[in-house]
C-alpha atoms as a PDB file:
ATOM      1  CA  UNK A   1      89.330  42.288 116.513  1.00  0.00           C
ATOM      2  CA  UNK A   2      87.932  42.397 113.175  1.00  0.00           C
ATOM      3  CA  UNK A   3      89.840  43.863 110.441  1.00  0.00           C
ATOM      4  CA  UNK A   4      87.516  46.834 109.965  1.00  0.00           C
ATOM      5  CA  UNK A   5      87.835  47.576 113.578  1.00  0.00           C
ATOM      6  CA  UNK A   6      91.006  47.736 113.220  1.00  0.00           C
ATOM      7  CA  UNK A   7      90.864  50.161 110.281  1.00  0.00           C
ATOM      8  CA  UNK A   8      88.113  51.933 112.189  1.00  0.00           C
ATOM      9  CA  UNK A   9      90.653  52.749 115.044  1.00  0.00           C
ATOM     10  CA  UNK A  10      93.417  53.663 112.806  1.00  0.00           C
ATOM     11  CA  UNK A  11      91.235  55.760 111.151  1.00  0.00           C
ATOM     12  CA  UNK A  12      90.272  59.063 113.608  1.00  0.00           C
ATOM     13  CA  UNK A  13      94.132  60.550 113.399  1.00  0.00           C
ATOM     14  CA  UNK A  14      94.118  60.655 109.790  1.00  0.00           C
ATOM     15  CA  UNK A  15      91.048  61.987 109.570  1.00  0.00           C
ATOM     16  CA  UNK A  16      91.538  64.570 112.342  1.00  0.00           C
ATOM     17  CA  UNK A  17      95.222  66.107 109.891  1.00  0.00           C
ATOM     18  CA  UNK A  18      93.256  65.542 106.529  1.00  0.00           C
ATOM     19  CA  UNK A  19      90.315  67.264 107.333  1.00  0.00           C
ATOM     20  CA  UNK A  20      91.194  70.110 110.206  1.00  0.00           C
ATOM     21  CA  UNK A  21      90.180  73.040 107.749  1.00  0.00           C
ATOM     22  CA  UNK A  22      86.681  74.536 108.037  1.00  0.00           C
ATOM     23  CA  UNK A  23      84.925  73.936 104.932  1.00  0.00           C
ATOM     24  CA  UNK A  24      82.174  75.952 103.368  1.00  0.00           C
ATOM     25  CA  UNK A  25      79.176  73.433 103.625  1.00  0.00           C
ATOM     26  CA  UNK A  26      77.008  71.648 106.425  1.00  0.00           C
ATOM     27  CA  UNK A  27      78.267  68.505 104.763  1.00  0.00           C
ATOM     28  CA  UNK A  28      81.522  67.595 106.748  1.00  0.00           C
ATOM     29  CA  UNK A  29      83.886  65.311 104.555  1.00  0.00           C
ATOM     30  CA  UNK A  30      85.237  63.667 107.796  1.00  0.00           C
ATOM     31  CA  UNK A  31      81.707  62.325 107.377  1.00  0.00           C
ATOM     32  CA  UNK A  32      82.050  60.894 104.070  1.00  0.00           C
ATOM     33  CA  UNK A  33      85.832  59.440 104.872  1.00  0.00           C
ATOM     34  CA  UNK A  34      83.807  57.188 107.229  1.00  0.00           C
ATOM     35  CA  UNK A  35      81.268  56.422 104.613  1.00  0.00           C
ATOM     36  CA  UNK A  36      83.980  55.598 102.331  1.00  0.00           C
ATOM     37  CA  UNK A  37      85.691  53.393 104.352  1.00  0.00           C
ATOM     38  CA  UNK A  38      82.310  51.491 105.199  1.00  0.00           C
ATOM     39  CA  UNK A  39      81.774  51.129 101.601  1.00  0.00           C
ATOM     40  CA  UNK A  40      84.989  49.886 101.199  1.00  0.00           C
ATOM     41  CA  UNK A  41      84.280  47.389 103.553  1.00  0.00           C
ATOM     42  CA  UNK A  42      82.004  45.814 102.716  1.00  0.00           C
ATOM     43  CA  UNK A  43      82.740  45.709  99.374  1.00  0.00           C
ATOM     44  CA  UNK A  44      85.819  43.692  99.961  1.00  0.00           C
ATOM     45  CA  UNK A  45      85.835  39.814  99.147  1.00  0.00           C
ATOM     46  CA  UNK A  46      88.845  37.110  99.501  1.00  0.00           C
ATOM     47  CA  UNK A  47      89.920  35.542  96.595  1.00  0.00           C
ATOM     48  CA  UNK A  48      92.732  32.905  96.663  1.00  0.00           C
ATOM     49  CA  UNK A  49      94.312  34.344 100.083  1.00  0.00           C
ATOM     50  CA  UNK A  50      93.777  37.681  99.466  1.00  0.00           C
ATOM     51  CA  UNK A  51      91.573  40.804 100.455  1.00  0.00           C
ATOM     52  CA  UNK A  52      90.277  42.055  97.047  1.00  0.00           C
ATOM     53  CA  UNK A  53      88.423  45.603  97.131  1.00  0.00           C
ATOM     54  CA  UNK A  54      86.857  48.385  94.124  1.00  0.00           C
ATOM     55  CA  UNK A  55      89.561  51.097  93.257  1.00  0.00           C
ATOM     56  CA  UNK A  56      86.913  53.281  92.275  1.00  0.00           C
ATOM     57  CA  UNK A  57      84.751  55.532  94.011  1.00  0.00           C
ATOM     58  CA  UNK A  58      82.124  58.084  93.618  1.00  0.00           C
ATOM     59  CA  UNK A  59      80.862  60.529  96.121  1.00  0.00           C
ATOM     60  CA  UNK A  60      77.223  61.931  95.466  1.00  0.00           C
ATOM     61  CA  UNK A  61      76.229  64.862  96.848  1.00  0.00           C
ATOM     62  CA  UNK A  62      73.228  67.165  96.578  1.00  0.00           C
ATOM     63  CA  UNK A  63      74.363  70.212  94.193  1.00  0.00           C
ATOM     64  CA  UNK A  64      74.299  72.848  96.258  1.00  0.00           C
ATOM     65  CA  UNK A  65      77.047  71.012  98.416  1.00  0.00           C
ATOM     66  CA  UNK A  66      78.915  70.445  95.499  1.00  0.00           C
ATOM     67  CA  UNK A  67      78.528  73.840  94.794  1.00  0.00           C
ATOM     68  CA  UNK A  68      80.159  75.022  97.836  1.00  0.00           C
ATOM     69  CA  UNK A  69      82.694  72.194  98.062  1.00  0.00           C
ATOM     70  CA  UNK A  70      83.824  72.359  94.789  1.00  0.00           C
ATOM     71  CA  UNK A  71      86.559  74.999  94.976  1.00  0.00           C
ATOM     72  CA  UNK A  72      88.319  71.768  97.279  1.00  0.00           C
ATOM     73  CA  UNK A  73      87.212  69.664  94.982  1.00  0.00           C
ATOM     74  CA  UNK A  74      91.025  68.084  94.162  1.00  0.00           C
ATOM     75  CA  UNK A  75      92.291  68.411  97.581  1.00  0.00           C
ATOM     76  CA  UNK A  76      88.728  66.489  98.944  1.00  0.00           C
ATOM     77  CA  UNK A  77      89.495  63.804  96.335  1.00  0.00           C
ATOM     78  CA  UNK A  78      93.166  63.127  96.846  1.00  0.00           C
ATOM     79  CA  UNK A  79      92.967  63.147 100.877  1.00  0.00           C
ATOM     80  CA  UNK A  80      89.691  60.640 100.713  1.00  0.00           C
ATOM     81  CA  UNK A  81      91.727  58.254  98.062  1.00  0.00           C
ATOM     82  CA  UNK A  82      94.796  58.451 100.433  1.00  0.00           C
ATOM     83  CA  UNK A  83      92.547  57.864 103.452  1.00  0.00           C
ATOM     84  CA  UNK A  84      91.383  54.874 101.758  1.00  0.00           C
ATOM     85  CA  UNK A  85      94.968  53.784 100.565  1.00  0.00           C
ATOM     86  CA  UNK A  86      96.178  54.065 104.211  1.00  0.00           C
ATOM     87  CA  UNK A  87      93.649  52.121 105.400  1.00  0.00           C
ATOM     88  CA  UNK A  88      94.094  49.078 102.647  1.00  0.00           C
ATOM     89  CA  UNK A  89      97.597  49.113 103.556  1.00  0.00           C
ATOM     90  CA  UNK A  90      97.028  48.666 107.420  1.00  0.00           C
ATOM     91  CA  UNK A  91      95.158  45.710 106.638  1.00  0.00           C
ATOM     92  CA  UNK A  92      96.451  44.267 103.074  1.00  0.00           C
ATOM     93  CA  UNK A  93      93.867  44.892 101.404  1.00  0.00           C
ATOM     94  CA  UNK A  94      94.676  45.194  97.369  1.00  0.00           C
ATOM     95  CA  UNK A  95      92.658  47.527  94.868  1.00  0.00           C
ATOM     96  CA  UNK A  96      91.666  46.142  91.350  1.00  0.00           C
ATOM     97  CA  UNK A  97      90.550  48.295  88.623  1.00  0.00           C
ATOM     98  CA  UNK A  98      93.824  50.972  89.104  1.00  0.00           C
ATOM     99  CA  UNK A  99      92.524  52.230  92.763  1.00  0.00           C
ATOM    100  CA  UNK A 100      92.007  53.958  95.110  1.00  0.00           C
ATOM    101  CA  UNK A 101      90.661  56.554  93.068  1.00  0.00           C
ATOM    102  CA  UNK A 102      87.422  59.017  94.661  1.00  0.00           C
ATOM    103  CA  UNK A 103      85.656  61.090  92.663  1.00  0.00           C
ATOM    104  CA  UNK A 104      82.844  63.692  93.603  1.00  0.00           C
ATOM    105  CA  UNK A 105      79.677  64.606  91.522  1.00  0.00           C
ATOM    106  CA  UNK A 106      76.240  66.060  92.359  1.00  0.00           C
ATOM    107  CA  UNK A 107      73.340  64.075  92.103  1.00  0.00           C
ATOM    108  CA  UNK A 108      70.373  66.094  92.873  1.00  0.00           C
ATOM    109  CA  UNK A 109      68.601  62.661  93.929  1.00  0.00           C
ATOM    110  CA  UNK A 110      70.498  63.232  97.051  1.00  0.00           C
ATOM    111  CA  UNK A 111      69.425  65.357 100.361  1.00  0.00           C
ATOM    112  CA  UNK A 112      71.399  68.287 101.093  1.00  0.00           C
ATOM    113  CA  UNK A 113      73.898  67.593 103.925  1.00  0.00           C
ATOM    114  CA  UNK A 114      74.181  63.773 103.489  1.00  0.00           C
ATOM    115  CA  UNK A 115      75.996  61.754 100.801  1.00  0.00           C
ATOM    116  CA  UNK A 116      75.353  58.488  98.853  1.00  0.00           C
ATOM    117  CA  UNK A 117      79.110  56.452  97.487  1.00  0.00           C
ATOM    118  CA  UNK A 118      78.767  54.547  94.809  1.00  0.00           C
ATOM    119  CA  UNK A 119      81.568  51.833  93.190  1.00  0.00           C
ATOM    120  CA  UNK A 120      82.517  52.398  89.939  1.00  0.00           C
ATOM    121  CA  UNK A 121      82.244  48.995  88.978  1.00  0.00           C
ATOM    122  CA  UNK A 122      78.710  48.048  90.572  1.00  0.00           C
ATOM    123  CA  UNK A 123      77.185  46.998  87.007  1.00  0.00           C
ATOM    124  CA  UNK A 124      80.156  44.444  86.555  1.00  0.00           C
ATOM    125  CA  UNK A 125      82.401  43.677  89.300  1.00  0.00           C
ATOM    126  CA  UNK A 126      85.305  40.817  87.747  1.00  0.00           C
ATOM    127  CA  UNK A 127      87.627  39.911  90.571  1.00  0.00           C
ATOM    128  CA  UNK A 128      90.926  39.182  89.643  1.00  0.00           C
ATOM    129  CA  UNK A 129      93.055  35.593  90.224  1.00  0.00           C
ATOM    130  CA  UNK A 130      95.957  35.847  91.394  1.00  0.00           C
ATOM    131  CA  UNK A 131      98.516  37.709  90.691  1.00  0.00           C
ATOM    132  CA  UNK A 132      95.788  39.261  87.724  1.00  0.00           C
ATOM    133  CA  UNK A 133      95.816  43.396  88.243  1.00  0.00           C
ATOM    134  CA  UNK A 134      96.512  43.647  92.155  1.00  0.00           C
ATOM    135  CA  UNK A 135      97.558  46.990  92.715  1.00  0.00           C
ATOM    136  CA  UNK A 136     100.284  46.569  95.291  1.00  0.00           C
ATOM    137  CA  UNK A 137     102.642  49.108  95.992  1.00  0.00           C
ATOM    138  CA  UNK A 138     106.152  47.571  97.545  1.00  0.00           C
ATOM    139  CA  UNK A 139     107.608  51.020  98.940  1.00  0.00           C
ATOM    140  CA  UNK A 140     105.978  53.384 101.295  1.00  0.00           C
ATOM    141  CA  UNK A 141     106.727  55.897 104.545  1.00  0.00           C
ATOM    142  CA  UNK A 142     106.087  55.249 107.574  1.00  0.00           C
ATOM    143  CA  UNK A 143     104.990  58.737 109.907  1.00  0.00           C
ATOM    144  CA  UNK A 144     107.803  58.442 112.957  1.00  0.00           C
ATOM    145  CA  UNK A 145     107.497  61.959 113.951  1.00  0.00           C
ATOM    146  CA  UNK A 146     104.740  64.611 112.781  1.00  0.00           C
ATOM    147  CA  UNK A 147     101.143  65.221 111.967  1.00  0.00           C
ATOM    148  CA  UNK A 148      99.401  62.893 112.418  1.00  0.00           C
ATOM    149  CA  UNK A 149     101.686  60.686 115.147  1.00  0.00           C
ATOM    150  CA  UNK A 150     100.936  57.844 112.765  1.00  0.00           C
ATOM    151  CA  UNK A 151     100.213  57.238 108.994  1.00  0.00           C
ATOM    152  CA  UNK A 152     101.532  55.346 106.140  1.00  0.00           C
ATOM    153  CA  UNK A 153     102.049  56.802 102.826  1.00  0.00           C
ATOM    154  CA  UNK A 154     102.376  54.557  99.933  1.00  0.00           C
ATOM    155  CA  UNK A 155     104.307  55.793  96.579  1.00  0.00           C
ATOM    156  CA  UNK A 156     103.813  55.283  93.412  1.00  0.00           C
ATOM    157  CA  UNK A 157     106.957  55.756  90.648  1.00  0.00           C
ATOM    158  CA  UNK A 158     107.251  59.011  91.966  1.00  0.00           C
ATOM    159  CA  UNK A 159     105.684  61.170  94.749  1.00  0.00           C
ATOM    160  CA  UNK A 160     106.239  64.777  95.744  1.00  0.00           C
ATOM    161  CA  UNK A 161     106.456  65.582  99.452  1.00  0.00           C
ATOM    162  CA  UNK A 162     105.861  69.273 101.315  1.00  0.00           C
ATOM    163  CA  UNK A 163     103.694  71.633 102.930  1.00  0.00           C
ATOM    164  CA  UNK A 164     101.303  72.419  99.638  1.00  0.00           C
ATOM    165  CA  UNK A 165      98.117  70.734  99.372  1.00  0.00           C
ATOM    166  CA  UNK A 166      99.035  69.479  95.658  1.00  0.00           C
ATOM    167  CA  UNK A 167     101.903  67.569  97.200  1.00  0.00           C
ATOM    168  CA  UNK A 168     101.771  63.831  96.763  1.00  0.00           C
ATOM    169  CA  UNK A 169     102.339  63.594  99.908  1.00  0.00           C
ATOM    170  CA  UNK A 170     101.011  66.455 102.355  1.00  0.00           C
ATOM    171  CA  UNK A 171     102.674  67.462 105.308  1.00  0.00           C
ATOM    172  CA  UNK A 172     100.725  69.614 108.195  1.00  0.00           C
ATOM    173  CA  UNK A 173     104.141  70.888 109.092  1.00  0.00           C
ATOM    174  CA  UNK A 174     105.452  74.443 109.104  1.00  0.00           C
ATOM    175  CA  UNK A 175     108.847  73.712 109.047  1.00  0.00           C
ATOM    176  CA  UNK A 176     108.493  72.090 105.823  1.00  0.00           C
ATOM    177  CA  UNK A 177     108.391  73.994 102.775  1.00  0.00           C
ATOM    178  CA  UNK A 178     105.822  73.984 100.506  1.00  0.00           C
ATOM    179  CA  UNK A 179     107.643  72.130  97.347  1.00  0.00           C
ATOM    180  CA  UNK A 180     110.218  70.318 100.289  1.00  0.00           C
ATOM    181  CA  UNK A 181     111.298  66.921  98.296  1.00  0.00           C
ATOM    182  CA  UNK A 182     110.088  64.037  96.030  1.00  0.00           C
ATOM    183  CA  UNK A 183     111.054  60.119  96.030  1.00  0.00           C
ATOM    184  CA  UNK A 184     111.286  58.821  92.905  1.00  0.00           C
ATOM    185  CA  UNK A 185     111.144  54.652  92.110  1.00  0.00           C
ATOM    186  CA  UNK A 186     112.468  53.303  89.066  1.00  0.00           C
ATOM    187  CA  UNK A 187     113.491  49.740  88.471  1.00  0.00           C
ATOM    188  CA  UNK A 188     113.528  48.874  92.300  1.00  0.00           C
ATOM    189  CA  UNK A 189     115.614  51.890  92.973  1.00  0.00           C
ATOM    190  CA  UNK A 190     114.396  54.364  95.440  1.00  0.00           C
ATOM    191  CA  UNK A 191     116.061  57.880  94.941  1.00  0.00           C
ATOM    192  CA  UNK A 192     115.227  61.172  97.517  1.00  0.00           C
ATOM    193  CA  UNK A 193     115.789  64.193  96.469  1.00  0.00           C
ATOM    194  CA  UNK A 194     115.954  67.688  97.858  1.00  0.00           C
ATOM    195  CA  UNK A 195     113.963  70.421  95.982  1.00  0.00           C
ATOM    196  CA  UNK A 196     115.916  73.467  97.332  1.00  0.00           C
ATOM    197  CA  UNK A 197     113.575  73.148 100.354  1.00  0.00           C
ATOM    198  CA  UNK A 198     114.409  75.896 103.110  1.00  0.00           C
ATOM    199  CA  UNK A 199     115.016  73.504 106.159  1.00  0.00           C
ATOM    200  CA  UNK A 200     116.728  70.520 104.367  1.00  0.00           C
ATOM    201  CA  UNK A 201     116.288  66.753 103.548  1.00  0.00           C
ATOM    202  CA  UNK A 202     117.956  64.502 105.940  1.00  0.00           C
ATOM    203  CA  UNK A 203     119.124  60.810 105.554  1.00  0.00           C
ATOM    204  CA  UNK A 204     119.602  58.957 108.474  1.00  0.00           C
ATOM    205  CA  UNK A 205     120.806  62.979 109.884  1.00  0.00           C
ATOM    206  CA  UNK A 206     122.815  63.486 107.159  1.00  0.00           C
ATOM    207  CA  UNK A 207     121.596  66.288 105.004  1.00  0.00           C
ATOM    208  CA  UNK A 208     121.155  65.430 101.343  1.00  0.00           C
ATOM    209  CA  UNK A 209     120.743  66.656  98.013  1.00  0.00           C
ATOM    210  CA  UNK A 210     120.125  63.432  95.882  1.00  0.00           C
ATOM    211  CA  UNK A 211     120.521  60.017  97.843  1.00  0.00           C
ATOM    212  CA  UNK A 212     119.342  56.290  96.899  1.00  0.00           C
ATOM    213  CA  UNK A 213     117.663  55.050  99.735  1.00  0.00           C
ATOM    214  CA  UNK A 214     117.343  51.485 101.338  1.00  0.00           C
ATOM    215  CA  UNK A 215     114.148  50.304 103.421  1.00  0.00           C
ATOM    216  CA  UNK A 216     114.782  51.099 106.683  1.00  0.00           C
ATOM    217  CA  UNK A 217     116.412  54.208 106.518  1.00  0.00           C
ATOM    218  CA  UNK A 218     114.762  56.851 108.058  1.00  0.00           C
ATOM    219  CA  UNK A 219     114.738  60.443 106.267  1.00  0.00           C
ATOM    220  CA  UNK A 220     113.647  64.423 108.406  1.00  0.00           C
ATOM    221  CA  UNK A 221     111.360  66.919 106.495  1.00  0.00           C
ATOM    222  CA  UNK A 222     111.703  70.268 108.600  1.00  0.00           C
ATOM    223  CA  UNK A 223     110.811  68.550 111.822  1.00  0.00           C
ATOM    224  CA  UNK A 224     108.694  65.428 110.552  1.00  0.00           C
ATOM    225  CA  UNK A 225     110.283  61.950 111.037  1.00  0.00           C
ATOM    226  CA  UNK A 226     109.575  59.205 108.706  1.00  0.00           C
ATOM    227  CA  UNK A 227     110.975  55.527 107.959  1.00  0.00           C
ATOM    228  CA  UNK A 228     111.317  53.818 104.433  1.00  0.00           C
ATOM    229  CA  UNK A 229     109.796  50.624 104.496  1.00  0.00           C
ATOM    230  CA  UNK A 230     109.267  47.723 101.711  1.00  0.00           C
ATOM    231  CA  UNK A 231     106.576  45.307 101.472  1.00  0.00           C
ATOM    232  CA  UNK A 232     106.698  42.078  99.662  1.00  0.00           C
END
């Protein structure tokens, strides 16, 4: 199976927690997470061993679907980056140019109810050698237990995890509050902590305030169930 296959498959869960709401527009941004990915695609080259893809990307739409879209304008970006930063991960592919990063602008070029994505970098497109500007991120959470049944969630130096949509990390969970927790990286060392969230942070079932975490230790949000996991 090909890698976008793969990717492709993987694909339909996160798309089905990201985009559940009902949005204001004929234009269905489930539609454009497939677009992105496809862009993504085939926009990715190998360069000394490596999958090399554009970091940034730029939905078009006609302006009357921006119109209506716009008011989810930060939540539509985030969930398509971290769609596309999911799917990289599942595959190792690495982002140059500080990615994934989606942006959306109306074009009035474009035909209401479709989209066109463009790259960032079409005009000049520099690949980097190795080691040059690959965007790899060593830490992320693995989805044990939640919405959807799968996912990975990669973190930066610091990511903030709960039930609001400006969370770093958004959780489709009503046991977890709204401002639940945030994992913070620094130097190597991964530190949870607790922010006063209503149903508690758990380490390995022990509840926590602060804790330094390992990979492999497996931390509960309200009733979502995920693993710490480094990549090299």
């Amino acid at each position: 199976m090909s890698w976008f296959a793969r990717i492709e498959a993987a694909c339909a869960a996160f798309i089905e927690r990201a985009f559940a709401t009902t949005f204001p527009s004929d234009l269905e941004p489930a539609v454009v997470a497939r677009k992105l990915i496809a862009t993504m695609e085939t926009r990715t080259r190998g360069e000394d061993g490596h999958l090399l893809a554009p970091g940034s990307y730029i939905v078009y739409m006609h302006p009357e679907d921006y119109e209506r879209l716009a008011e989810h304008r930060v939540y539509l970006e985030r969930e398509w980056a971290e769609l596309l930063r999911d799917m990289a991960g599942r595959v190792g592919i690495y982002f140059y140019d500080g990615g994934p990063n989606v942006a959306m602008e109306p074009r009035e070029s474009v035909t209401a109810g479709m989209v066109d994505i463009g790259v960032a970098s079409d005009v000049t497109i520099s690949i980097p050698k190795h080691g040059d500007a690959l965007i790899a991120r060593r830490y992320h959470l693995r989805m044990l237990k939640g919405v959807p049944a799968y996912g990975v969630y990669f973190i930066d130096e610091r990511a903030t995890i709960g039930r609001s949509e400006e969370s770093d990390i958004f959780l489709v969970d009503p046991s977890v509050s709204r401002n639940h927790a945030e994992i913070v990286i620094d130097g190597g060392t991964v530190t949870l902590r607790d922010l006063g969230s209503t149903n508690g942070t758990f380490v390995n079932g022990e509840r926590i305030e602060t804790r330094r975490m390992s990979a492999g230790d497996e931390v509960t949000f309200g009733n979502t169930q995920m693993r710490l996991e480094a990549r090299e």
